[in-house]
PDB file of N, CA and C in Angstrom:
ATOM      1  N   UNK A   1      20.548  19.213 -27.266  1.00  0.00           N
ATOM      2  CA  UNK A   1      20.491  17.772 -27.113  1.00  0.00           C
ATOM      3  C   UNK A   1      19.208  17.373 -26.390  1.00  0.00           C
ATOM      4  N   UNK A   2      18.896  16.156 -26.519  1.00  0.00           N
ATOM      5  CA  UNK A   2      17.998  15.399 -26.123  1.00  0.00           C
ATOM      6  C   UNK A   2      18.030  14.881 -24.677  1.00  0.00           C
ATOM      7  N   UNK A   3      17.611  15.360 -23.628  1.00  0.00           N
ATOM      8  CA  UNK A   3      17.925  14.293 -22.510  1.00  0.00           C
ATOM      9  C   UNK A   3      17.340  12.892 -22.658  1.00  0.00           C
ATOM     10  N   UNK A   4      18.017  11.978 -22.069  1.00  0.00           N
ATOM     11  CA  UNK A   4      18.107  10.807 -21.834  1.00  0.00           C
ATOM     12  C   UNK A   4      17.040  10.470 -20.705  1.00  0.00           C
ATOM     13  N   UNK A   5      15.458  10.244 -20.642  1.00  0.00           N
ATOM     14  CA  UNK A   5      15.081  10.551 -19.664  1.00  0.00           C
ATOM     15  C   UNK A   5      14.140   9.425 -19.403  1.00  0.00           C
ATOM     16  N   UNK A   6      14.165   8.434 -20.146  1.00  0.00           N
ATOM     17  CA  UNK A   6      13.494   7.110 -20.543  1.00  0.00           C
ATOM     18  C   UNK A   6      14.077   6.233 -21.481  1.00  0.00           C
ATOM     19  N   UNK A   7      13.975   4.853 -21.155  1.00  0.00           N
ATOM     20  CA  UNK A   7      14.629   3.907 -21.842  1.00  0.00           C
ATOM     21  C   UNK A   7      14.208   3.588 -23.357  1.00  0.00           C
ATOM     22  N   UNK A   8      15.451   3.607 -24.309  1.00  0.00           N
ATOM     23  CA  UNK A   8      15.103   3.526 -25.816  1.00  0.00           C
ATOM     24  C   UNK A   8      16.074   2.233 -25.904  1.00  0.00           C
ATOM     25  N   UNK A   9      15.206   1.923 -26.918  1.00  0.00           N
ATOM     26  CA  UNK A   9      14.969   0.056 -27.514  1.00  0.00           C
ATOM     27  C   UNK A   9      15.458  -0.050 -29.017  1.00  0.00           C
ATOM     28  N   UNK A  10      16.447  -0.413 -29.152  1.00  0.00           N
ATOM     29  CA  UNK A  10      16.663  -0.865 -30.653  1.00  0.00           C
ATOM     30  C   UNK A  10      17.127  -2.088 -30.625  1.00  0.00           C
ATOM     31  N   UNK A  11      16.904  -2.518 -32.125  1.00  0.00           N
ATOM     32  CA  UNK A  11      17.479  -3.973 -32.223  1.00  0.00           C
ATOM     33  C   UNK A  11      18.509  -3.879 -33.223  1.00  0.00           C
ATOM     34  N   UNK A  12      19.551  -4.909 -32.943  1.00  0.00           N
ATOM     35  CA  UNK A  12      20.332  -4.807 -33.733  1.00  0.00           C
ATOM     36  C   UNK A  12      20.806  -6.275 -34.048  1.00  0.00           C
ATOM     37  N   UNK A  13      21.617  -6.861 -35.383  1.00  0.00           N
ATOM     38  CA  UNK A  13      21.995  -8.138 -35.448  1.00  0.00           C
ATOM     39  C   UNK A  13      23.470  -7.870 -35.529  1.00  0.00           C
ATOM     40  N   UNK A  14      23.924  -9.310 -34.882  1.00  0.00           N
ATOM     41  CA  UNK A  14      25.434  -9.343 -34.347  1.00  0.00           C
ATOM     42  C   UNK A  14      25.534 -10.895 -35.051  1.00  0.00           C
ATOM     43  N   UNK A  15      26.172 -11.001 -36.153  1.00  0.00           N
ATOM     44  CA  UNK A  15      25.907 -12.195 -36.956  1.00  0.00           C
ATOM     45  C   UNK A  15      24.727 -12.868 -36.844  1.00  0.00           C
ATOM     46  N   UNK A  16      24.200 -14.272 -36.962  1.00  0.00           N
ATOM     47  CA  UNK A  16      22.939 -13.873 -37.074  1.00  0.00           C
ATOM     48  C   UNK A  16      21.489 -14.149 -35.937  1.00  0.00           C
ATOM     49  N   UNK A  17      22.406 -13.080 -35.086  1.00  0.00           N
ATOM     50  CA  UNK A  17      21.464 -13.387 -33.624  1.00  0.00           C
ATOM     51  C   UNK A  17      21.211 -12.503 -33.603  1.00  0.00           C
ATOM     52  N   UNK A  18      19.791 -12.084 -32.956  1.00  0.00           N
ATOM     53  CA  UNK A  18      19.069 -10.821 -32.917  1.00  0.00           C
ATOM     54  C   UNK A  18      19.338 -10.302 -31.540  1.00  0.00           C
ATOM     55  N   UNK A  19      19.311  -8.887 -31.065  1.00  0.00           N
ATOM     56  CA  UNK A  19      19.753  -8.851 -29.808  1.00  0.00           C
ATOM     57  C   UNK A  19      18.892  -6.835 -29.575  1.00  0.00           C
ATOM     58  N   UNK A  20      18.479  -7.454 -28.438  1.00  0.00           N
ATOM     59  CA  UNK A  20      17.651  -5.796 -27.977  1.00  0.00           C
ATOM     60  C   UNK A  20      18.538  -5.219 -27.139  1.00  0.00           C
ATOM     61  N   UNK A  21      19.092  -4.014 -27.603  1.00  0.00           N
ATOM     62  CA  UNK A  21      19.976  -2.650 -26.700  1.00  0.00           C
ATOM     63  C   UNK A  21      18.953  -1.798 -26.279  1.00  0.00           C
ATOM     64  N   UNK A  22      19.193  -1.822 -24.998  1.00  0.00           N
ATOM     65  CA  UNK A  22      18.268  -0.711 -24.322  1.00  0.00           C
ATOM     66  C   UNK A  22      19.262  -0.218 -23.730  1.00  0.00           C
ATOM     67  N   UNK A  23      18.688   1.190 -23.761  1.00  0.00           N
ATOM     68  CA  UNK A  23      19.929   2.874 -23.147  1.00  0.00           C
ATOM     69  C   UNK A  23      18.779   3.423 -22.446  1.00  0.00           C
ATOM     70  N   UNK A  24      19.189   3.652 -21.118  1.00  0.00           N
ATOM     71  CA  UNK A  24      18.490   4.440 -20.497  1.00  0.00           C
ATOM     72  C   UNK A  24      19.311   5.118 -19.647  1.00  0.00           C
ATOM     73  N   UNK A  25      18.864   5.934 -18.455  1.00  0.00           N
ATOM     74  CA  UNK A  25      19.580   6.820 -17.849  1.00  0.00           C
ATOM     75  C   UNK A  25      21.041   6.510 -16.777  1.00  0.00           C
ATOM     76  N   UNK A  26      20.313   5.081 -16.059  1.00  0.00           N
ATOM     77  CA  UNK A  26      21.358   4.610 -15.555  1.00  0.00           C
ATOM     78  C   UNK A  26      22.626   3.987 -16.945  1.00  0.00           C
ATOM     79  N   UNK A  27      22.567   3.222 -17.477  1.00  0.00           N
ATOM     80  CA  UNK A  27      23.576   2.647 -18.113  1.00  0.00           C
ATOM     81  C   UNK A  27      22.929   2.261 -19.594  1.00  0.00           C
ATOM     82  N   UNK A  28      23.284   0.932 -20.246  1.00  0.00           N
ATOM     83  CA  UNK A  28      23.015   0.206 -21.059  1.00  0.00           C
ATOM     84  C   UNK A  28      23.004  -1.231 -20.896  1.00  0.00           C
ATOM     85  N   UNK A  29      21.954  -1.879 -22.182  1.00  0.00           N
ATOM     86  CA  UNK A  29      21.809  -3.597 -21.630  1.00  0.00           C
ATOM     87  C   UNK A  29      21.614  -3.758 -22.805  1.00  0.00           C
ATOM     88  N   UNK A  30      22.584  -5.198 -23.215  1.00  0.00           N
ATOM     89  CA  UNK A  30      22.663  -5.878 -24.328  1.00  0.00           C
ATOM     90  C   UNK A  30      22.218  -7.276 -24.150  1.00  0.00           C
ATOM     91  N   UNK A  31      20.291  -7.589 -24.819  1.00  0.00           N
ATOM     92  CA  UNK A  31      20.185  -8.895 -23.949  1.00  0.00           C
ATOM     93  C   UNK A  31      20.055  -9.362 -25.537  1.00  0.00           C
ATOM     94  N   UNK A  32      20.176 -11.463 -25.578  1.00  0.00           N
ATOM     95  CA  UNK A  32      19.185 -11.756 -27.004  1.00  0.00           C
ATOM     96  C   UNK A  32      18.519 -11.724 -27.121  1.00  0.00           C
ATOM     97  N   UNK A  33      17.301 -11.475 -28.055  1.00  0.00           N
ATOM     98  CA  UNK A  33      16.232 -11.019 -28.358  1.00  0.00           C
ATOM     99  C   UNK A  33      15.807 -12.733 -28.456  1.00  0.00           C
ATOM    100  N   UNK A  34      14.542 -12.315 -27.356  1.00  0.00           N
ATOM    101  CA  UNK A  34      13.581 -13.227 -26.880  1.00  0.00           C
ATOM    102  C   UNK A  34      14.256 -13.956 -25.666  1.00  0.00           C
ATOM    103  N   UNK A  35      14.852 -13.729 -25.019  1.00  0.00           N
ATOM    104  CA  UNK A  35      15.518 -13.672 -23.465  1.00  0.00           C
ATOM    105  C   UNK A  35      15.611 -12.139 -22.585  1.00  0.00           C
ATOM    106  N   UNK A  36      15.564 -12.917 -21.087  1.00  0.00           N
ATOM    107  CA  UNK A  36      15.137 -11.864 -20.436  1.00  0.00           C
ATOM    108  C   UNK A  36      16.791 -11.390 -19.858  1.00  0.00           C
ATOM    109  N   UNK A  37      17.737 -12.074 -19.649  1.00  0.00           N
ATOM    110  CA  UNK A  37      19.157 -11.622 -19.213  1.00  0.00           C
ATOM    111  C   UNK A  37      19.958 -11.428 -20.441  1.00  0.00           C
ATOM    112  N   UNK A  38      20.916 -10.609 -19.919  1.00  0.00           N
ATOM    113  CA  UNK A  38      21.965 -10.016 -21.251  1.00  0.00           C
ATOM    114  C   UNK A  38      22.876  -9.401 -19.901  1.00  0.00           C
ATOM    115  N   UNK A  39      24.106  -8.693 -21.252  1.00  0.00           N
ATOM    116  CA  UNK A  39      25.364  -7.729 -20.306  1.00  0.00           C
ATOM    117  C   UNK A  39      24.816  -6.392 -19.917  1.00  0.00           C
ATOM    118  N   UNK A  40      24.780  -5.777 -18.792  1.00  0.00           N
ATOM    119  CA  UNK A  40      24.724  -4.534 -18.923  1.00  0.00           C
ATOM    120  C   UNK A  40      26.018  -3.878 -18.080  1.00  0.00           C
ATOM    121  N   UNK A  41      25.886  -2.341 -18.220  1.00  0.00           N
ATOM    122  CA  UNK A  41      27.422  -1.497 -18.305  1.00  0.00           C
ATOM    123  C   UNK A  41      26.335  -0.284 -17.884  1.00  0.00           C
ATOM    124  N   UNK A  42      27.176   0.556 -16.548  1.00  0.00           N
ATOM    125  CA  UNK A  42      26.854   1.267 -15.962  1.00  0.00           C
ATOM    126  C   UNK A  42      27.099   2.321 -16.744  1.00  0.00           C
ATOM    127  N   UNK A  43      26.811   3.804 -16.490  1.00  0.00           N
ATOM    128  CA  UNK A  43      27.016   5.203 -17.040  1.00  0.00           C
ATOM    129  C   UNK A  43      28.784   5.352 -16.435  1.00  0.00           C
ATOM    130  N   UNK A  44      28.307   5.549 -15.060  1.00  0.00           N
ATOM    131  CA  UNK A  44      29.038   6.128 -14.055  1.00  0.00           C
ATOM    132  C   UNK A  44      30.530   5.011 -14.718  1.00  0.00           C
ATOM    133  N   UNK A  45      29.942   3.988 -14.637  1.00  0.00           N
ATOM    134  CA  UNK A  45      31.386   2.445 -14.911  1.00  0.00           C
ATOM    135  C   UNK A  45      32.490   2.987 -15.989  1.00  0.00           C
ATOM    136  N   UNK A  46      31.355   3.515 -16.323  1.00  0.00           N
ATOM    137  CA  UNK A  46      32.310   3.914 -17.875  1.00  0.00           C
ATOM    138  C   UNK A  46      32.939   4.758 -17.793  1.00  0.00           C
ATOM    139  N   UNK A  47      32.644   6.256 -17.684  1.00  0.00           N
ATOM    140  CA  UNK A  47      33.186   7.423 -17.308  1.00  0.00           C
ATOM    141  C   UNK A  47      34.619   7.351 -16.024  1.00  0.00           C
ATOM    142  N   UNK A  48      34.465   6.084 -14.820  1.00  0.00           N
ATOM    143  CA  UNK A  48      35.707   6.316 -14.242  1.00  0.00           C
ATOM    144  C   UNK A  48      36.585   5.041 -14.707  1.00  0.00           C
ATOM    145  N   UNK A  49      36.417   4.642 -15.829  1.00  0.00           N
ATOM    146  CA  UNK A  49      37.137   3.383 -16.253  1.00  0.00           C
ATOM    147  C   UNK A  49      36.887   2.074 -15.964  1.00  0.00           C
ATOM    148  N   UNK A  50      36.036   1.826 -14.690  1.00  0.00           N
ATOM    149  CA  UNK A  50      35.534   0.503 -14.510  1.00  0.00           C
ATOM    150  C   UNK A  50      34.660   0.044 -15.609  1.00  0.00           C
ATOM    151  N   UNK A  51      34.773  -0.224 -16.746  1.00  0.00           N
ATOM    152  CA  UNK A  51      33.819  -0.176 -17.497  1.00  0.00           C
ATOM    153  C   UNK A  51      34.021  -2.126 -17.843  1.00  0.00           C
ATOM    154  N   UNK A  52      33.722  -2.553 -17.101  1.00  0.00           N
ATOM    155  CA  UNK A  52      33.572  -4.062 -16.898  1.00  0.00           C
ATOM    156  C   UNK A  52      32.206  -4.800 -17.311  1.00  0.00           C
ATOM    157  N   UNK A  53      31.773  -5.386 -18.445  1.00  0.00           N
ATOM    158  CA  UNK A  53      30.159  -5.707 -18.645  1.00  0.00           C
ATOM    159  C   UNK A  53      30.024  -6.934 -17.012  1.00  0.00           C
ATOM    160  N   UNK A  54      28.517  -6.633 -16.563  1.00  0.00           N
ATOM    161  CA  UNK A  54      28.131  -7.401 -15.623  1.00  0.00           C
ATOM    162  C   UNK A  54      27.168  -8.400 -16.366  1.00  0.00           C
ATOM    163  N   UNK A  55      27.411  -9.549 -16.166  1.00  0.00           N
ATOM    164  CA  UNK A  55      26.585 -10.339 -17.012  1.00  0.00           C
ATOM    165  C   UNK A  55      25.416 -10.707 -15.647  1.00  0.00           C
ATOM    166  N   UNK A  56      24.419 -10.589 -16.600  1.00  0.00           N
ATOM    167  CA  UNK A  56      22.805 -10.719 -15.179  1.00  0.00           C
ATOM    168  C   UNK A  56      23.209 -12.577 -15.247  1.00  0.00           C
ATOM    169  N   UNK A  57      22.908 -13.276 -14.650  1.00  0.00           N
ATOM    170  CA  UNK A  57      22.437 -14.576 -14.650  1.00  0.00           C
ATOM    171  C   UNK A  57      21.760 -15.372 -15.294  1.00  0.00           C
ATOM    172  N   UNK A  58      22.599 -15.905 -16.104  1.00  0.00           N
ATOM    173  CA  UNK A  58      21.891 -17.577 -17.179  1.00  0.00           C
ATOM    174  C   UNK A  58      22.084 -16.144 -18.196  1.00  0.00           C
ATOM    175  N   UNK A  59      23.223 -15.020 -18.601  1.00  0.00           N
ATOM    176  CA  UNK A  59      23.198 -14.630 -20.103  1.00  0.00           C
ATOM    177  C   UNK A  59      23.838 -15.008 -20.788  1.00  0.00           C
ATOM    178  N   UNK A  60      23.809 -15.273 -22.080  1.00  0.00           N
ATOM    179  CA  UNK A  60      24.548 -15.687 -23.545  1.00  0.00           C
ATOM    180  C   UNK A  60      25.831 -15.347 -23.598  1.00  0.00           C
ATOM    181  N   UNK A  61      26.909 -15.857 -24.048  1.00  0.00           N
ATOM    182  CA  UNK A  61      28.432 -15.379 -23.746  1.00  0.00           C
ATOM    183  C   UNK A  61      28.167 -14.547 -25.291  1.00  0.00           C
ATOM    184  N   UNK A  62      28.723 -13.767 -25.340  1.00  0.00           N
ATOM    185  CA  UNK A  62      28.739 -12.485 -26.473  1.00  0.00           C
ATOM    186  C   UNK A  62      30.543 -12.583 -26.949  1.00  0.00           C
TER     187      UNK A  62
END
């Protein structure tokens, strides 16, 4: 396997809004594409069940 050792960028569409997923080592972030806030979700959050999205401030309801 690949370590996870820098943040990777894809885009993906969620009907028809564009939206950048970035995965990096700490967690993941789901922002809209061409905004700077979105949800993100810890590594650790996930693995002990807290897996609760934290929405950053002023993000898009998803």
């Amino acid at each position: 396997m690949t370590p996870l050792d820098k943040p990777l960028r894809r885009e993906l569409t969620i009907g028809e809004q564009a939206y950048t997923l970035t995965i990096d080592p700490t967690g993941l972030k789901l922002v809209q594409k061409g905004r700077r806030n979105g949800v993100e979700m810890r590594w650790a959050d996930l693995v002990t069940g807290d897996a609760t999205p934290v929405a950053t401030p002023q993000a898009p309801s998803l």
